[in-house]
N, C-alpha and C. Protein backbone atom coordinates (compact mmCIF):
# COMPACT_ATOMS: atom_id res chain seq x y z
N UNK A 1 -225.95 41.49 -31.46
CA UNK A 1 -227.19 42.25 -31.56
C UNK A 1 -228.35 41.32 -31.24
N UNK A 2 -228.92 41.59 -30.11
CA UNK A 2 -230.27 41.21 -29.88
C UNK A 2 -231.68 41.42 -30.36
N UNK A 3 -232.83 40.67 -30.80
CA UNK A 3 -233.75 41.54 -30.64
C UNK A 3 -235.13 41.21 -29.66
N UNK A 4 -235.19 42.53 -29.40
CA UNK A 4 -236.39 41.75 -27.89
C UNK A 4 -237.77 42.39 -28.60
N UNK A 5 -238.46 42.04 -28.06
CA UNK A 5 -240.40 41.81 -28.61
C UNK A 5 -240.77 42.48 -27.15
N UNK A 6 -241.60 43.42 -27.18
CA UNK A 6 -242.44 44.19 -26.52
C UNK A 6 -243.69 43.20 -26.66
N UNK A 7 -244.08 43.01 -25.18
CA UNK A 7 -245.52 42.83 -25.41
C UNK A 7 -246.56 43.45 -24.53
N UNK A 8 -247.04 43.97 -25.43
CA UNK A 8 -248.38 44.83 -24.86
C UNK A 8 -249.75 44.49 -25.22
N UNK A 9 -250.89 44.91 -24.13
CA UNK A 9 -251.74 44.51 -24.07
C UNK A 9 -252.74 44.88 -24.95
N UNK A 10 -254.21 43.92 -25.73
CA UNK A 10 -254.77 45.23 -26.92
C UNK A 10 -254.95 46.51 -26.14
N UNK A 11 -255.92 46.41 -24.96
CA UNK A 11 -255.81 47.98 -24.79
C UNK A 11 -254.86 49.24 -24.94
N UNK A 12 -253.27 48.29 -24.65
CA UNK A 12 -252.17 49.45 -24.82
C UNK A 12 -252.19 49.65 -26.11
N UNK A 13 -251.96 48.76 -27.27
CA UNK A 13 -252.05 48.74 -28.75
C UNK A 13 -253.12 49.72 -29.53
N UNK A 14 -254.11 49.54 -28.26
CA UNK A 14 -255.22 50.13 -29.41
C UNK A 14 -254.92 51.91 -28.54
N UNK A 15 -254.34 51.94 -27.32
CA UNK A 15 -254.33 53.09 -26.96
C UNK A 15 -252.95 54.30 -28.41
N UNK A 16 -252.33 53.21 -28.34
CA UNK A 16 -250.88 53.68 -29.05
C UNK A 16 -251.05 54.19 -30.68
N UNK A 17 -252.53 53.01 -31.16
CA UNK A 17 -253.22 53.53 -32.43
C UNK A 17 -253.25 55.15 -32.30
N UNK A 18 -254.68 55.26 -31.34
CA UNK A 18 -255.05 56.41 -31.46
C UNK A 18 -254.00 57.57 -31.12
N UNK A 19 -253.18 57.62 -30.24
CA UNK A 19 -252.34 58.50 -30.61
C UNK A 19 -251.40 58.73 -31.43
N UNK A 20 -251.42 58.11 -32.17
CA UNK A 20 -250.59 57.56 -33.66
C UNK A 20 -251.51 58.47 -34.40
N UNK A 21 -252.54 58.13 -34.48
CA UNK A 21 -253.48 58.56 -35.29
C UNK A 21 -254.11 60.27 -35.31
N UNK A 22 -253.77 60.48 -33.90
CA UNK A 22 -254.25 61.93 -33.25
C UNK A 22 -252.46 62.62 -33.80
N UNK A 23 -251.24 61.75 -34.18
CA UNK A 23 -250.40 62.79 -34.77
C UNK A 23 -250.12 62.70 -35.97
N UNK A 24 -250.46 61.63 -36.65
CA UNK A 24 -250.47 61.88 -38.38
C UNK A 24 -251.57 63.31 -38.25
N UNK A 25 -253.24 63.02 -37.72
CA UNK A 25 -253.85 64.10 -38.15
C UNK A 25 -253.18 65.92 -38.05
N UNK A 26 -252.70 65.71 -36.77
CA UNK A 26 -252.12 66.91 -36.81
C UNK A 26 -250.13 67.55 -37.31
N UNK A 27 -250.10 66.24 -38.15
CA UNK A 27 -249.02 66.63 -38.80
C UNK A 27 -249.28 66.80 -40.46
N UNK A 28 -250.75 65.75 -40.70
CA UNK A 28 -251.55 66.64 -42.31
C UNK A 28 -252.13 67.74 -41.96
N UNK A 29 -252.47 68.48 -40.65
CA UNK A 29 -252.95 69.84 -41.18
C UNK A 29 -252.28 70.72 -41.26
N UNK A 30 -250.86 70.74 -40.43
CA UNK A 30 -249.56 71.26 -40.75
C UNK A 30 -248.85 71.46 -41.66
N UNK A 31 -248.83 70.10 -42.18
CA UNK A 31 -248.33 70.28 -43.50
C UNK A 31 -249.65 71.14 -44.79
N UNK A 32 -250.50 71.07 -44.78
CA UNK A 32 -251.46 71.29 -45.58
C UNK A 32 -251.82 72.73 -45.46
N UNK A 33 -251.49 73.69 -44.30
CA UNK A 33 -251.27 75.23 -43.62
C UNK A 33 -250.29 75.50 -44.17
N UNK A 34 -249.01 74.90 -44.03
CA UNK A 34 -247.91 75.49 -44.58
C UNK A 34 -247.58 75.34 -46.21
N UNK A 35 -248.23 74.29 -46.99
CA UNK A 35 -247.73 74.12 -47.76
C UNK A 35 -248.87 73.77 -48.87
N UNK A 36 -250.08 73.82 -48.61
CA UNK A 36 -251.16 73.93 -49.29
C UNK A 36 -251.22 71.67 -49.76
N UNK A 37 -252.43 72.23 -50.24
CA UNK A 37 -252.82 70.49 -50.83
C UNK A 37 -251.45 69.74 -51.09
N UNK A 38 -251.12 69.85 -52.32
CA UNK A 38 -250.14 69.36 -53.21
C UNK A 38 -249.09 69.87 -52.41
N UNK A 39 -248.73 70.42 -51.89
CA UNK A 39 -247.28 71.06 -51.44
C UNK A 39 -247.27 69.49 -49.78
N UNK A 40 -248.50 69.12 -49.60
CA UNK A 40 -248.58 68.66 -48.37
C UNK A 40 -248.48 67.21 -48.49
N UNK A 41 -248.91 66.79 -49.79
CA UNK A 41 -248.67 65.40 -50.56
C UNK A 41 -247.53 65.17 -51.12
N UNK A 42 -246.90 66.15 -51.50
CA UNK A 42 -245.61 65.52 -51.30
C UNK A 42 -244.77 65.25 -50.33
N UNK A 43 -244.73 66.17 -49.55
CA UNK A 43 -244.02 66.33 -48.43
C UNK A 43 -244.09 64.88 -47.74
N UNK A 44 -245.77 64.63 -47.14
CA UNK A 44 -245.94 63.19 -46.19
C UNK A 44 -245.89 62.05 -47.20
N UNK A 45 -245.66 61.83 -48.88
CA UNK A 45 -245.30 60.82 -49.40
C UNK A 45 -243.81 60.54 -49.01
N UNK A 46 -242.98 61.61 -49.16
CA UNK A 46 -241.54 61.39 -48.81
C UNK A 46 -241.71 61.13 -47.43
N UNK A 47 -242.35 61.51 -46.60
CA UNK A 47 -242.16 60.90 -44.91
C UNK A 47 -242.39 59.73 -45.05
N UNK A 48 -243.27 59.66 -45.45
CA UNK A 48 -243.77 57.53 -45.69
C UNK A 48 -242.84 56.86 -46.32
N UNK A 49 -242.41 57.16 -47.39
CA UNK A 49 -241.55 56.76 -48.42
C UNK A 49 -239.99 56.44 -47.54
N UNK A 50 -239.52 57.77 -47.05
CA UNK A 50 -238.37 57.13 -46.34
C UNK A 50 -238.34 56.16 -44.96
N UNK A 51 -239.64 56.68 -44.10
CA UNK A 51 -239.58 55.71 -43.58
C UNK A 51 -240.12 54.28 -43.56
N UNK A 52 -240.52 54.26 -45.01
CA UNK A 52 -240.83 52.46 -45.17
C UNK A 52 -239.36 52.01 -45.94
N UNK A 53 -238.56 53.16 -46.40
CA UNK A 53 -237.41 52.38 -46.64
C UNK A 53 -236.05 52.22 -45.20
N UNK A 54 -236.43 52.62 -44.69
CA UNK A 54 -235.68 53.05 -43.28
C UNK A 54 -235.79 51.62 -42.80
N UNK A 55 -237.34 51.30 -42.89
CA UNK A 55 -237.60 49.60 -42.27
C UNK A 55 -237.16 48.68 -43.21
N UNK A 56 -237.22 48.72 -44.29
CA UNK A 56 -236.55 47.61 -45.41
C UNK A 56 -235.20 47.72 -45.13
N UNK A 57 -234.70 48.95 -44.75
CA UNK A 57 -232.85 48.57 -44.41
C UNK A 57 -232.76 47.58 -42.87
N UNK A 58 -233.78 48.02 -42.25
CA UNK A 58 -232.76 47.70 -41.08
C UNK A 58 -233.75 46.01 -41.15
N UNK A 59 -234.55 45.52 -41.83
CA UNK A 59 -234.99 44.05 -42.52
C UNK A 59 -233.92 43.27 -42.92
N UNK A 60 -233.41 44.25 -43.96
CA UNK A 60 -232.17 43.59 -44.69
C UNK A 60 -230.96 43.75 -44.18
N UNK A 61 -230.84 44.52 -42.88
CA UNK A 61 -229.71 44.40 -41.88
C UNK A 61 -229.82 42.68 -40.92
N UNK A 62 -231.11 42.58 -40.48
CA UNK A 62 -231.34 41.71 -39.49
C UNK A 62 -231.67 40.58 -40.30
N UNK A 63 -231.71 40.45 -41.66
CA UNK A 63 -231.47 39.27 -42.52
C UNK A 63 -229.79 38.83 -42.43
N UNK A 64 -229.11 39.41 -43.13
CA UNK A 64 -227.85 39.39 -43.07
C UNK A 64 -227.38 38.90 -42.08
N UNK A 65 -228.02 39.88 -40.72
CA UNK A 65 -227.35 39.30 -39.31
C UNK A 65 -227.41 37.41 -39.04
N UNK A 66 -228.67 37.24 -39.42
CA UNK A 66 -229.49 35.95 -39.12
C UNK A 66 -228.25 35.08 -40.12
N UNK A 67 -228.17 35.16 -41.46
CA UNK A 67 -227.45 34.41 -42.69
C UNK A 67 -226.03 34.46 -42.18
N UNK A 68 -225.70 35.15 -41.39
CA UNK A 68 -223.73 35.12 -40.91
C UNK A 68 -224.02 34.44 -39.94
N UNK A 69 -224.48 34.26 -38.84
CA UNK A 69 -224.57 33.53 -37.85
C UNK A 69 -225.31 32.08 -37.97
N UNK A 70 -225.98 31.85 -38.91
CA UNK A 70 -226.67 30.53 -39.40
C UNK A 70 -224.92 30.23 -40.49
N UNK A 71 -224.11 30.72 -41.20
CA UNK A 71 -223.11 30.62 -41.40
C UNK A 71 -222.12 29.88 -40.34
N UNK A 72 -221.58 30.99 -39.72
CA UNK A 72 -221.02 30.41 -38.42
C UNK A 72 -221.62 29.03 -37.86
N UNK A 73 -222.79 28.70 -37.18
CA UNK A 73 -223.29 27.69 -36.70
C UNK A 73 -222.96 26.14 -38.10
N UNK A 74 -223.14 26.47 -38.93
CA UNK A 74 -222.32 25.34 -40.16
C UNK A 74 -221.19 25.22 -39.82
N UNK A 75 -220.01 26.14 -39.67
CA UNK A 75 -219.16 26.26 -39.86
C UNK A 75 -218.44 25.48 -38.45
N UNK A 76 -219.39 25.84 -37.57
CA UNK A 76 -218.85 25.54 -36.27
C UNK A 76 -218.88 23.98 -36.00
N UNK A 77 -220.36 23.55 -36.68
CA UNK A 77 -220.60 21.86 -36.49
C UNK A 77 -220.14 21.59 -37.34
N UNK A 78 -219.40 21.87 -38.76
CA UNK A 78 -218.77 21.39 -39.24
C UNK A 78 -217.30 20.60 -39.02
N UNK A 79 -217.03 21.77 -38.16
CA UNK A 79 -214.98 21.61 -37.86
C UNK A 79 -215.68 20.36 -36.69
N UNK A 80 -216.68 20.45 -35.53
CA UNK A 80 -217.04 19.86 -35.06
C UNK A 80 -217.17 18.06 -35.33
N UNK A 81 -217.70 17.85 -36.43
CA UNK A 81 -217.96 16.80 -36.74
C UNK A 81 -217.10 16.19 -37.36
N UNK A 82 -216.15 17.27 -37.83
CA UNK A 82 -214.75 16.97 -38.27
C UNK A 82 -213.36 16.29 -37.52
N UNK A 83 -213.65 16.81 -36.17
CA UNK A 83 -213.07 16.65 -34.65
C UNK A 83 -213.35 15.50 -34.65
N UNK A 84 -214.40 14.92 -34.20
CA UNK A 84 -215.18 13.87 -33.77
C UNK A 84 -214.90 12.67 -34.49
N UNK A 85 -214.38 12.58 -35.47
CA UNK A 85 -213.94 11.80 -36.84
C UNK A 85 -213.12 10.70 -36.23
């Protein structure tokens, strides 16, 4: 598993804000039509909620990944240096 880094420019960043921003707004008035104030606060707490835990899993996926392969690399200069003996 790889991971690659996008890089974009501020203008693209700040372009990607605002439409970020132009669909939260029109996914609180949606929710807030269909489901009134409170019916609409819960709803986008659980959207937030799962997806900030969605990112803590796949954190603590790409931790793990990092700690087995920093594993391996011991393991490898170990037998290595063991060879070399």
């Amino acid at each position: 598993h790889s991971t690659k880094y996008i890089n974009i420019s501020i203008p693209e960043a700040i372009h990607l804000i605002r439409i970020q921003n132009i669909f939260v707004t029109m996914l609180w008035k949606y929710l807030t039509y269909q489901y009134g104030y409170m019916g609409a606060v819960k709803r986008f707490d659980y959207l937030i909620k799962n997806y900030l835990d969605t990112l803590n899993r796949i954190n603590a996926n790409v931790s793990a990944q990092h700690w087995e392969m920093v594993d391996i690399i011991v393991e490898k200069t170990t037998h290595s240096l063991a060879i070399d003996r």
